[in-house]
Protein backbone atom coordinates (compact mmCIF):
# COMPACT_ATOMS: atom_id res chain seq x y z
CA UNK A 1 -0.16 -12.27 12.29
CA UNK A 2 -2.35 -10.09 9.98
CA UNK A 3 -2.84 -10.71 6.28
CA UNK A 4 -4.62 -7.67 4.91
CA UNK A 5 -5.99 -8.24 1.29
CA UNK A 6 -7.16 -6.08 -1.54
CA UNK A 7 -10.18 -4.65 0.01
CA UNK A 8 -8.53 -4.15 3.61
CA UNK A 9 -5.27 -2.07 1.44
CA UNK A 10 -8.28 -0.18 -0.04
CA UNK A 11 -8.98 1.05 2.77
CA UNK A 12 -6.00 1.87 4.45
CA UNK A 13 -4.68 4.22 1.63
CA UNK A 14 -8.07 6.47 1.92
CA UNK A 15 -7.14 7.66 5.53
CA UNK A 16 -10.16 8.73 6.30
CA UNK A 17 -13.73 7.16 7.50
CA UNK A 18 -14.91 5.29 10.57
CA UNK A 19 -13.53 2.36 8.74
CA UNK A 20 -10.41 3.58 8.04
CA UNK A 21 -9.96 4.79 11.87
CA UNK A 22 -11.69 1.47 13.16
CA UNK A 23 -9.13 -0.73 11.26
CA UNK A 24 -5.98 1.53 12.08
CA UNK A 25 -6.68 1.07 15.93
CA UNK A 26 -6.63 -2.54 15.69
CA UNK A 27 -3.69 -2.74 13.65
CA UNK A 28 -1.86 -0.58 16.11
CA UNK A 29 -2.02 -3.53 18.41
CA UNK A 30 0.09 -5.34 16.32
CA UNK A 31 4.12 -4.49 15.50
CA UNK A 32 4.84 -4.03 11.86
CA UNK A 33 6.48 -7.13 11.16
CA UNK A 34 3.46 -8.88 12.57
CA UNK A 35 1.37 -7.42 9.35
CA UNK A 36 1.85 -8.80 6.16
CA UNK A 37 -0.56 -8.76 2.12
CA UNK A 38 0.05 -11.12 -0.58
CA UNK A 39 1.92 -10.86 -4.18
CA UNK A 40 -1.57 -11.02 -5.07
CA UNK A 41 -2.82 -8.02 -3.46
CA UNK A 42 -0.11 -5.76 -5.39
CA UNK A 43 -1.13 -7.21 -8.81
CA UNK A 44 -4.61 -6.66 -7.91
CA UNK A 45 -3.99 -3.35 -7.33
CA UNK A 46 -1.79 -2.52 -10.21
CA UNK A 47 -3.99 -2.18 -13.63
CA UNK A 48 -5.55 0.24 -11.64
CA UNK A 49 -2.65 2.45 -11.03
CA UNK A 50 -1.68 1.96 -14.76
CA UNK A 51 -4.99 3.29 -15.59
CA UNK A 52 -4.62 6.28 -13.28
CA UNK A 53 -1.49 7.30 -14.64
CA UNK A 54 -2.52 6.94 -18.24
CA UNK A 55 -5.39 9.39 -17.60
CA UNK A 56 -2.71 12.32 -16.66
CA UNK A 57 -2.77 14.35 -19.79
CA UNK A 58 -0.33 16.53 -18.40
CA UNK A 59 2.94 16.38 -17.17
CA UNK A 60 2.18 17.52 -13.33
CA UNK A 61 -0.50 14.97 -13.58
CA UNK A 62 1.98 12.48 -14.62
CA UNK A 63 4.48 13.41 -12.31
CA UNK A 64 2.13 13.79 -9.37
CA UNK A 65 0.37 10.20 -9.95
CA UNK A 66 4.03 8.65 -10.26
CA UNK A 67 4.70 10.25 -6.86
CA UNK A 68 1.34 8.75 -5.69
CA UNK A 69 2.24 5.45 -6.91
CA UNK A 70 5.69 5.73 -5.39
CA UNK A 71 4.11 5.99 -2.27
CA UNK A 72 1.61 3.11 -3.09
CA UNK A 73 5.20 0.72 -3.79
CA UNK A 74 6.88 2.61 0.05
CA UNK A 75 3.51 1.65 1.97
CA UNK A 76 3.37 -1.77 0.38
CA UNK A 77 7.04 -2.61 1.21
């Protein structure tokens, strides 16, 4: 089993980088269910989406960073 934490989540949601590539090949040798974060992880990570979406001074901003974090809630799941 993989744990992924904060920093490895990070990561993950910038798709992009030798990183990013390097850590998506190794977690293609695992099935999903075999990959796993914390409860800790998601409250880490959620003053900063609060923060994000309180910046959006319009209403596309709003509605695209509540799409954004919609996807943020999908991947976690």
């Amino acid at each position: 089993m993989i744990i992924l934490d904060t920093d490895w989540l990070n990561l993950l949601e910038r798709e992009s980088g030798a990183e990013f590539y390097r850590l998506s090949e190794k977690l293609a040798e695992f099935s999903a269910d075999e990959i796993a974060t914390t409860i800790i992880t998601f409250e880490e990570q959620m003053p900063g989406w609060m923060a994000f979406i309180a910046k959006a001074n319009t209403i596309e901003k709003q509605v695209s960073a509540y799409e954004k974090l919609g996807r943020f809630l999908d991947s976690y799941r």
